[in-house]
C-alpha atoms as a PDB file:
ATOM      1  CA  UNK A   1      -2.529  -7.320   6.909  1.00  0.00           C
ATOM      2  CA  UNK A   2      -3.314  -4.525   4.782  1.00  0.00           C
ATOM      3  CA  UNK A   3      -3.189  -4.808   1.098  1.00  0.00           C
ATOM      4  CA  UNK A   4      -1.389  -3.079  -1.466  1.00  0.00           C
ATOM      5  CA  UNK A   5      -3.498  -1.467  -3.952  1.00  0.00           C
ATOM      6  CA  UNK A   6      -1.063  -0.428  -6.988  1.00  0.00           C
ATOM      7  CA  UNK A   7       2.206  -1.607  -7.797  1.00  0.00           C
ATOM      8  CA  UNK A   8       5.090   0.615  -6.682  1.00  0.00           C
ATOM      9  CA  UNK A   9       7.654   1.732  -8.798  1.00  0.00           C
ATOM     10  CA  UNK A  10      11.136   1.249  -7.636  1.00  0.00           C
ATOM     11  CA  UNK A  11      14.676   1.158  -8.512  1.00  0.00           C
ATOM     12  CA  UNK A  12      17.350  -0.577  -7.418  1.00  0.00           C
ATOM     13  CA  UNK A  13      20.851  -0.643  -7.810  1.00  0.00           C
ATOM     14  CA  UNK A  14      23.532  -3.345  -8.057  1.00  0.00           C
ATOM     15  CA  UNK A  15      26.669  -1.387  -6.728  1.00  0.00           C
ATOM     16  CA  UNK A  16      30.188  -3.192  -7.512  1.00  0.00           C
ATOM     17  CA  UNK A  17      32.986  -1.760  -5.963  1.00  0.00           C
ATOM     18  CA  UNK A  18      36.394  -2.192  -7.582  1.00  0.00           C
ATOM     19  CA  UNK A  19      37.244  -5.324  -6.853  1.00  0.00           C
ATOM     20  CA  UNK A  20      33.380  -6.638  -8.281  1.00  0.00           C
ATOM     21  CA  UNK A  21      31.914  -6.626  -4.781  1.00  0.00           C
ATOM     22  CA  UNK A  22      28.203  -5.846  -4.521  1.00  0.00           C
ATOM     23  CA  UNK A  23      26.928  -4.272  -1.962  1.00  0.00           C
ATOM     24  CA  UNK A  24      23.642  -5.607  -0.119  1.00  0.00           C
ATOM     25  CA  UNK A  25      21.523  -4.429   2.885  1.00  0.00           C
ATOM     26  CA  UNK A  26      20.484  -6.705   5.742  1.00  0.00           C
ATOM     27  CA  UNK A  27      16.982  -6.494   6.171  1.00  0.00           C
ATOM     28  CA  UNK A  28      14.479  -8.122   8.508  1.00  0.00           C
ATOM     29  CA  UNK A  29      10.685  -7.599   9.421  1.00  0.00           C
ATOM     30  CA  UNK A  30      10.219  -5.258  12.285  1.00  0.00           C
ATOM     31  CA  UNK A  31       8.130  -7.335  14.388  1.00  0.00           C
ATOM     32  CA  UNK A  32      10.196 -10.740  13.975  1.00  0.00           C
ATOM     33  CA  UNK A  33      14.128  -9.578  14.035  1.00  0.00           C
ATOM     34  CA  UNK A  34      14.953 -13.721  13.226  1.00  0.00           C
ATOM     35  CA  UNK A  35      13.147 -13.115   9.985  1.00  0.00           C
ATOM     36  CA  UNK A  36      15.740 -11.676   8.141  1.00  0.00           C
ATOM     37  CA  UNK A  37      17.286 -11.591   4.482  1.00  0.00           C
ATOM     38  CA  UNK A  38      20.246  -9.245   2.008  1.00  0.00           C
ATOM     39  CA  UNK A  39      19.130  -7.201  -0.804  1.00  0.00           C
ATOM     40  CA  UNK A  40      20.047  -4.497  -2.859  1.00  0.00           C
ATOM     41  CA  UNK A  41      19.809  -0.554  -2.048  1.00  0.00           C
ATOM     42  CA  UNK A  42      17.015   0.972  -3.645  1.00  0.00           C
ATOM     43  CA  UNK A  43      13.198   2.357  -3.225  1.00  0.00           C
ATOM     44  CA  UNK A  44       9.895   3.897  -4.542  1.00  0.00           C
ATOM     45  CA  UNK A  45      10.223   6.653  -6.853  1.00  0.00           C
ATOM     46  CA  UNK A  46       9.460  10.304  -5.181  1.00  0.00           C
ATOM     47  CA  UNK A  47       6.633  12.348  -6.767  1.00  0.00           C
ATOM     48  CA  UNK A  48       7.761  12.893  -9.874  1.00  0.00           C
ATOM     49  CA  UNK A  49      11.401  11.587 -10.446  1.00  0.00           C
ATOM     50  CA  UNK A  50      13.162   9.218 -12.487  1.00  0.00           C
ATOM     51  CA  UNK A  51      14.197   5.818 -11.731  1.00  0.00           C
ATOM     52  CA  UNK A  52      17.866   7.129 -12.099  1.00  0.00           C
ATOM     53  CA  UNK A  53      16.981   9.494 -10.144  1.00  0.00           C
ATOM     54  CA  UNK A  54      14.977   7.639  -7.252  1.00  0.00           C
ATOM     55  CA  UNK A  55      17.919   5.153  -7.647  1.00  0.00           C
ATOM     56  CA  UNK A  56      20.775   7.649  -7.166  1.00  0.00           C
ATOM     57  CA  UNK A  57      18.623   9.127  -4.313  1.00  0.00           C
ATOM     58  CA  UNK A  58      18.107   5.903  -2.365  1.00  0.00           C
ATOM     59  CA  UNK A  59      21.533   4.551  -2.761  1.00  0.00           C
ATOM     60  CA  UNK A  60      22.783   8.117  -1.285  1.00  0.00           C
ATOM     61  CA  UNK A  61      19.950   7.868   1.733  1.00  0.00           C
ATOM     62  CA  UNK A  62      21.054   3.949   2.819  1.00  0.00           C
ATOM     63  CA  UNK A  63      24.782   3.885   2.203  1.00  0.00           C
ATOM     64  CA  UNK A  64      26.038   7.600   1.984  1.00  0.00           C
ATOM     65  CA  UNK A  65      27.267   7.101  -1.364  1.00  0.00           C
ATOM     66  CA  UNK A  66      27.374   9.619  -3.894  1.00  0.00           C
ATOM     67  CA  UNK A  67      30.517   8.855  -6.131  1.00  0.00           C
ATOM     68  CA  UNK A  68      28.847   6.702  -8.384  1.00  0.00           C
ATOM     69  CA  UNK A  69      28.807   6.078 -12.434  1.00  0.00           C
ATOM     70  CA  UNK A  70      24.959   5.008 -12.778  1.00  0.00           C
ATOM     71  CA  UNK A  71      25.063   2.326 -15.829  1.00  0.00           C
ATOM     72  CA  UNK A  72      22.167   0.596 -17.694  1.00  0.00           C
ATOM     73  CA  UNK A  73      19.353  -1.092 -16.616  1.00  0.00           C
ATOM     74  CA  UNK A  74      20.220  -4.930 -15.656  1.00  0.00           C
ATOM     75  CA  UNK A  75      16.803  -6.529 -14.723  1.00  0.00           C
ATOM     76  CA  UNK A  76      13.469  -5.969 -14.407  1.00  0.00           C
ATOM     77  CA  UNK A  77      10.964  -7.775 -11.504  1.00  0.00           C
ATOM     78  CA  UNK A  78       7.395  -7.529 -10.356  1.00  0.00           C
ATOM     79  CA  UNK A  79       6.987  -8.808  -6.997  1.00  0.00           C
ATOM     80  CA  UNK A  80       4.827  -8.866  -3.979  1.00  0.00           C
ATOM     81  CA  UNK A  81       5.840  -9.482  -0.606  1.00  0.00           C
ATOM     82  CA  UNK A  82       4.324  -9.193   2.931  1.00  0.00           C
ATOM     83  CA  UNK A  83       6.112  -6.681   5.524  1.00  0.00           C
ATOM     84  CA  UNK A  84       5.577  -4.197   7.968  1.00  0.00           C
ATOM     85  CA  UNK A  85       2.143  -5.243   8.958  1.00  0.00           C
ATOM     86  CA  UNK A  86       1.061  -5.149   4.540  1.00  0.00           C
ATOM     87  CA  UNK A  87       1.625  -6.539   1.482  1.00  0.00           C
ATOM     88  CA  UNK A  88       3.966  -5.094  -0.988  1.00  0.00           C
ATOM     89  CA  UNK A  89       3.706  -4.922  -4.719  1.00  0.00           C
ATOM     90  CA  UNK A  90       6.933  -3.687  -6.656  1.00  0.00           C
ATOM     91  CA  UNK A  91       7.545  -3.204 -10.818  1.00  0.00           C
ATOM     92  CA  UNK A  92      11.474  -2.724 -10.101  1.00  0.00           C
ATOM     93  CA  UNK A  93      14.525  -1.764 -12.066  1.00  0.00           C
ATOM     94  CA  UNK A  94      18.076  -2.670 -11.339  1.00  0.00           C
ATOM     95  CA  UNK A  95      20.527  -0.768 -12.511  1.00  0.00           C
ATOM     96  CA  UNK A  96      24.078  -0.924 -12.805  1.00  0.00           C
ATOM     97  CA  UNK A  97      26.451   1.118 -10.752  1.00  0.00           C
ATOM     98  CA  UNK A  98      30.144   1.227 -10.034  1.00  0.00           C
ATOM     99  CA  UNK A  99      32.289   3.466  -7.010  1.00  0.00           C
ATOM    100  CA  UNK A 100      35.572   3.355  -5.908  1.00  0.00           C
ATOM    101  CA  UNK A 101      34.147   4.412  -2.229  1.00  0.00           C
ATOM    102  CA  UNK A 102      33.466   0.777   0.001  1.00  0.00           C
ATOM    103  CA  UNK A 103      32.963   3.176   3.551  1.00  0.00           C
ATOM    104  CA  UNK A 104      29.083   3.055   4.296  1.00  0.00           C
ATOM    105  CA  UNK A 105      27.494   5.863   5.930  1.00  0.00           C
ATOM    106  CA  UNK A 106      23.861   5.579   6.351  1.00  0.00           C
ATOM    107  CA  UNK A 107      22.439   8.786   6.878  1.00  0.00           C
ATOM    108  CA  UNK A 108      19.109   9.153   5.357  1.00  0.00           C
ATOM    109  CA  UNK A 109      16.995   6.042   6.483  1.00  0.00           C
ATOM    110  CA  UNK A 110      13.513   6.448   6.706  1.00  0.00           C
ATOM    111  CA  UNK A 111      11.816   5.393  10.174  1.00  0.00           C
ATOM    112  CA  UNK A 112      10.677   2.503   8.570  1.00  0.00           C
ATOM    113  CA  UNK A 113      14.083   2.115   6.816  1.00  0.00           C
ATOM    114  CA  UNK A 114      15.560   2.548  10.547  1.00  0.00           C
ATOM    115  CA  UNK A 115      13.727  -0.383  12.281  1.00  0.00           C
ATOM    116  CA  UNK A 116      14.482  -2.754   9.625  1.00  0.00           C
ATOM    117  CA  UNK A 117      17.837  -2.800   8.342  1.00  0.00           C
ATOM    118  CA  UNK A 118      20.587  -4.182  10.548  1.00  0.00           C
ATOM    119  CA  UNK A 119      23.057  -3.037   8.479  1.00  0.00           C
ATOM    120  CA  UNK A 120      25.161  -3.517   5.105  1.00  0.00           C
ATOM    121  CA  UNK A 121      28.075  -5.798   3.426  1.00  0.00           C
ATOM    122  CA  UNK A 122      30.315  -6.161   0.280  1.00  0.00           C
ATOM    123  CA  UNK A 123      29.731  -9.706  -0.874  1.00  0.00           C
ATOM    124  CA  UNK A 124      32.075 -10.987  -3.558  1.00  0.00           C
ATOM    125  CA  UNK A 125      30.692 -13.226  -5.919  1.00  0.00           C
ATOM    126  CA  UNK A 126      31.959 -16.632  -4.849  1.00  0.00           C
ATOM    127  CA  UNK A 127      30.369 -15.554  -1.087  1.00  0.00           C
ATOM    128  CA  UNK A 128      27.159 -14.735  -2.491  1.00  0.00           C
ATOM    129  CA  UNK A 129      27.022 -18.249  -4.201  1.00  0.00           C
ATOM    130  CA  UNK A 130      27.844 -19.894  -1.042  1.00  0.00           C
ATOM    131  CA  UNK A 131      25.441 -18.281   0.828  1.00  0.00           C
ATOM    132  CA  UNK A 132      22.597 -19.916   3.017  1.00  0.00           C
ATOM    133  CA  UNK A 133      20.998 -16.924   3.918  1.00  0.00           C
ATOM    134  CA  UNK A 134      17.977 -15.876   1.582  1.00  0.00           C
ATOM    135  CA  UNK A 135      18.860 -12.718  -0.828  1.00  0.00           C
ATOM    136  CA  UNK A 136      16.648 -11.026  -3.160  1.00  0.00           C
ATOM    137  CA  UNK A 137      16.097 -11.079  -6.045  1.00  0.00           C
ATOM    138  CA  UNK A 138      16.428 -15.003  -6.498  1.00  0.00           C
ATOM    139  CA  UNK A 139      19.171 -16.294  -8.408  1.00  0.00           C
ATOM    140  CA  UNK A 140      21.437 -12.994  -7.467  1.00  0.00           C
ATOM    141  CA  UNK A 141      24.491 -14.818  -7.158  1.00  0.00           C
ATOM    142  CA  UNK A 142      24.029 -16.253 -10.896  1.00  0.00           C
ATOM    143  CA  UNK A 143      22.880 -12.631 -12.148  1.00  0.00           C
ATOM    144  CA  UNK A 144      25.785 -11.533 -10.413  1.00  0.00           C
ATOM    145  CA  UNK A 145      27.972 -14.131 -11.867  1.00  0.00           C
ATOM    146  CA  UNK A 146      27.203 -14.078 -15.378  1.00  0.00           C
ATOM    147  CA  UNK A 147      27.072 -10.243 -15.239  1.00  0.00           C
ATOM    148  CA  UNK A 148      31.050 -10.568 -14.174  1.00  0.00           C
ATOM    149  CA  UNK A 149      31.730 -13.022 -16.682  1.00  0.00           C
ATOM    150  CA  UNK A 150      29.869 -11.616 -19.865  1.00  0.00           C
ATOM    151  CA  UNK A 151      28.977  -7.868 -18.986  1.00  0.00           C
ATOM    152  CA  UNK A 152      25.671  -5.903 -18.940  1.00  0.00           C
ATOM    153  CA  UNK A 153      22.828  -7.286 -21.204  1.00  0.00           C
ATOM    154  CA  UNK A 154      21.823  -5.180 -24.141  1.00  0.00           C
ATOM    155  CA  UNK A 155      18.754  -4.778 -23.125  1.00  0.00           C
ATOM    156  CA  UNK A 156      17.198  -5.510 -19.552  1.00  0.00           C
ATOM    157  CA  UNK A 157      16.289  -9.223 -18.481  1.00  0.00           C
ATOM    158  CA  UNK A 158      12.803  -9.602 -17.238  1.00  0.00           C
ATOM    159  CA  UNK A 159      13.250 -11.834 -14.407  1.00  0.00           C
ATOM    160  CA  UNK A 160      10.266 -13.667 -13.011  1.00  0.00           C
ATOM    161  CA  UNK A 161       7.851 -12.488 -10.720  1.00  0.00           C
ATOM    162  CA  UNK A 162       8.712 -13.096  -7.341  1.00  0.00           C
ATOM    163  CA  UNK A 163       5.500 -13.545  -4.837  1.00  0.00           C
ATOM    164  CA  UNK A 164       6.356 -14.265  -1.050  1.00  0.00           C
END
């Protein structure tokens, strides 16, 4: 496995529809499809872009969506995880977003993207919480939760590192 040398910079977005669904991807390691797990839309920053505007770009790319209002930054993570044949080290931002549009159209996957994502779903909160299936980042059904029940932080919540 190769290793990663610098921590990538990514954003994320947590994308309620509105009924307070969020969408989530279904991922899984290319060379072991029964590894699999749900997370949010999102990637690394391009050249020399924001994270609004790497996370506006992204969620276009996986899920065709475009109609979105972009809101504040939720969370923050570092974490390092092994895929694809290396290890991955990510400083990412979630960020709040909110559409009226629940059609998916995934139409700008990278090859990578392609041969790893099996495809999307709107989870509402109580589904998420019943889940068995793992979901990054840890503890998304209670961030979810308590983001329903008390609103957006005023200022993002570092969340602990995550290291698979």
């Amino acid at each position: 496995m190769t290793e990663a040398t610098e921590n990538r910079r990514v954003a994320r977005v947590v994308l309620l529809d509105p009924d307070d669904r969020i969408l989530l991807l279904h991922g899984f390691e290319p060379d072991d499809p029964d590894r699999t797990w749900w997370f949010t839309p999102g990637g690394g920053l391009e050249g020399d872009e924001s994270r609004e505007e790497a996370a506006l770009r992204e969620l276009a790319e996986e899920t065709g969506i475009t109609e979105v209002e972009l809101g504040p930054v939720l969370w923050r993570r570092s974490c390092s995880f092994p895929f694809d044949g290396r290890r991955w080290n990510q400083d990412e931002w979630y960020f709040l977003a909110r559409t009226t549009r629940t059609d998916t159209a995934p139409a700008g996957l990278t090859e990578l993207e392609a041969r790893s994502i099996a495809g999307l779903r709107w989870w509402t909160s109580a589904e998420l919480s019943a889940a068995r299936e793992t979901v990054y980042p840890d503890r998304l059904a209670e961030l979810l939760r308590t983001l329903l029940d008390e609103g957006p932080p005023s200022a993002p919540l570092v969340l602990a590192p995550e290291i698979v």
